[in-house]
Protein backbone atom coordinates (compact mmCIF):
# COMPACT_ATOMS: atom_id res chain seq x y z
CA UNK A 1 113.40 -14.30 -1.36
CA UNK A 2 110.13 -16.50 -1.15
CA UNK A 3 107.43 -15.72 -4.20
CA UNK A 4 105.31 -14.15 -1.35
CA UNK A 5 107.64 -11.43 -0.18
CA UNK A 6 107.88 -10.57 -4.50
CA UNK A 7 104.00 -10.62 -3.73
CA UNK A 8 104.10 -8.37 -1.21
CA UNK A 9 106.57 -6.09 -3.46
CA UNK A 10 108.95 -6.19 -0.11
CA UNK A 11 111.73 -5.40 -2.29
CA UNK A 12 110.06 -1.66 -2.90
CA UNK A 13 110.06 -1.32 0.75
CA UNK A 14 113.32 -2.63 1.97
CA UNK A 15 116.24 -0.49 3.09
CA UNK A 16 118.30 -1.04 0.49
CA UNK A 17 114.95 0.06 -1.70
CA UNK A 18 116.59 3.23 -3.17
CA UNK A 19 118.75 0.41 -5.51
CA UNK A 20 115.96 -0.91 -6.81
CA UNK A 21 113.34 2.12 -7.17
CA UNK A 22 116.19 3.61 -9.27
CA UNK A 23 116.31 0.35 -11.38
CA UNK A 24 112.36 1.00 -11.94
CA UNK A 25 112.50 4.72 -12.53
CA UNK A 26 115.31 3.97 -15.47
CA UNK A 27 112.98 0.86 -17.02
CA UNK A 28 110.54 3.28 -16.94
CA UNK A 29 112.48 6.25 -18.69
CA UNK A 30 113.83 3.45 -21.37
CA UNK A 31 110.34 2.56 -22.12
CA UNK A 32 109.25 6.08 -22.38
CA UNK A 33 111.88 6.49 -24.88
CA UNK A 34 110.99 3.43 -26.59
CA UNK A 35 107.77 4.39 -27.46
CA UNK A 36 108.19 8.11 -28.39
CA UNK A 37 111.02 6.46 -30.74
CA UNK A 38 108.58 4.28 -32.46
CA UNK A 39 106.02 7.05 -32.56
CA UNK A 40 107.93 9.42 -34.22
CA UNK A 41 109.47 6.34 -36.47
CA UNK A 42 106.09 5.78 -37.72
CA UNK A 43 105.10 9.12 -38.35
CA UNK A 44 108.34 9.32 -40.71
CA UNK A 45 107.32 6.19 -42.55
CA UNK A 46 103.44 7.70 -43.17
CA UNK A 47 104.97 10.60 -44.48
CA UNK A 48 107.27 8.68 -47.22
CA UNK A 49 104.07 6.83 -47.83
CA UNK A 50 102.19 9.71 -48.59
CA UNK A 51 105.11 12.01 -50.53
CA UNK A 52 105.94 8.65 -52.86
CA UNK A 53 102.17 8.27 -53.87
CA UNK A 54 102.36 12.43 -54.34
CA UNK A 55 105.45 11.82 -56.39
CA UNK A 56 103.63 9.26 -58.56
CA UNK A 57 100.68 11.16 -59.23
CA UNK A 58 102.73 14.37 -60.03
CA UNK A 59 104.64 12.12 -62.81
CA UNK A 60 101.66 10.60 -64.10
CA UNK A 61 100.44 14.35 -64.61
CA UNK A 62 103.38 15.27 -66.26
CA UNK A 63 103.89 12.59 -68.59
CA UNK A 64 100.19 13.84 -69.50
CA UNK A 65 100.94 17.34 -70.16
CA UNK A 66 103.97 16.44 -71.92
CA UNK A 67 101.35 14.33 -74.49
CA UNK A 68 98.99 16.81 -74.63
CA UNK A 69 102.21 19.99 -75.62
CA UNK A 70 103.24 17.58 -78.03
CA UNK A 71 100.01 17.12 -79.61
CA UNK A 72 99.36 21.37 -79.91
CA UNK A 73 103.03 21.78 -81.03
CA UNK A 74 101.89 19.14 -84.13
CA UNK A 75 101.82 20.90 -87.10
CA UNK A 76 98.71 20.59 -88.23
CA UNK A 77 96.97 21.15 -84.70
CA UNK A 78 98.61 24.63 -85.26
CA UNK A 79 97.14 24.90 -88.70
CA UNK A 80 93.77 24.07 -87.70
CA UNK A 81 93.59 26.82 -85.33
CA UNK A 82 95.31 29.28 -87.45
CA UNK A 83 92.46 28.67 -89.80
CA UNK A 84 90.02 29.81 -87.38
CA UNK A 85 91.82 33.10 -87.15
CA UNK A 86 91.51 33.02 -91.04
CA UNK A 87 95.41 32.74 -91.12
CA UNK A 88 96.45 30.02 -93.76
CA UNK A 89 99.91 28.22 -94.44
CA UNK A 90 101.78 28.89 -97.08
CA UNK A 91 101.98 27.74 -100.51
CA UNK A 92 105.69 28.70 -100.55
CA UNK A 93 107.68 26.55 -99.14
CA UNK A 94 110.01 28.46 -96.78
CA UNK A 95 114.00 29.09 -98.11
CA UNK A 96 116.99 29.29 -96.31
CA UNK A 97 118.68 32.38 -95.56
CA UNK A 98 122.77 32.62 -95.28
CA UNK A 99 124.68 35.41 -94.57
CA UNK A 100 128.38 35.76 -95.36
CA UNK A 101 130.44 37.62 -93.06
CA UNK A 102 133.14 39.55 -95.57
CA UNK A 103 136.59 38.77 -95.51
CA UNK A 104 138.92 40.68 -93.37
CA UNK A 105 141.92 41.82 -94.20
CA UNK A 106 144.83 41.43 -92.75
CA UNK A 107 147.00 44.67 -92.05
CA UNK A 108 149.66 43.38 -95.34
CA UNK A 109 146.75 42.73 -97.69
CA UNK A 110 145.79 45.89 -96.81
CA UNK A 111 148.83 48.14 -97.42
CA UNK A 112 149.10 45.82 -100.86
């Protein structure tokens, strides 16, 4: 085979042609495949891209809300707006309640 028959593309017209049209129609198909492939493989890695910056902001928000819940559940945050409401802590400091359960018997002590 001289470079002017692969010129020519002889080799597409041959007889035995069929071997080598099927050779084409698979490159073809394999580089149809190829690309859809790295298509969809990029579409996957934009994704990620975009749900890991959507993870980051969501943390940073919560790590805010978090600061700002800690800072109303602060004692005297609560006080301060109690005092709007014309409700004022105690003076009293607060005591500790216990309740004993009585002793049960047990069915000797109780025939005794």
């Amino acid at each position: 085979m001289n470079v002017y028959s692969i010129l020519k593309a002889r080799y597409l017209i041959n007889e035995d042609a069929t071997r080598n049209w099927r050779f084409i129609v698979f490159l073809i198909i394999l580089a149809i495949i190829m690309i859809a492939n790295t298509q969809w493989y990029d579409k996957k890695v934009f994704k990620i891209v975009a749900l890991t910056s959507e993870v980051k902001e969501l943390r940073s928000e919560f790590v805010d809300r978090r600061s700002e819940l800690m800072q109303l559940k602060m004692e005297s945050t609560v006080s301060k707006t109690m005092e709007a409401r014309k409700i004022f802590p105690s003076s009293v400091p607060p005591q500790k309640i216990t309740v004993r359960k009585p002793e049960e018997k047990g069915f000797f002590s109780k025939l005794w």
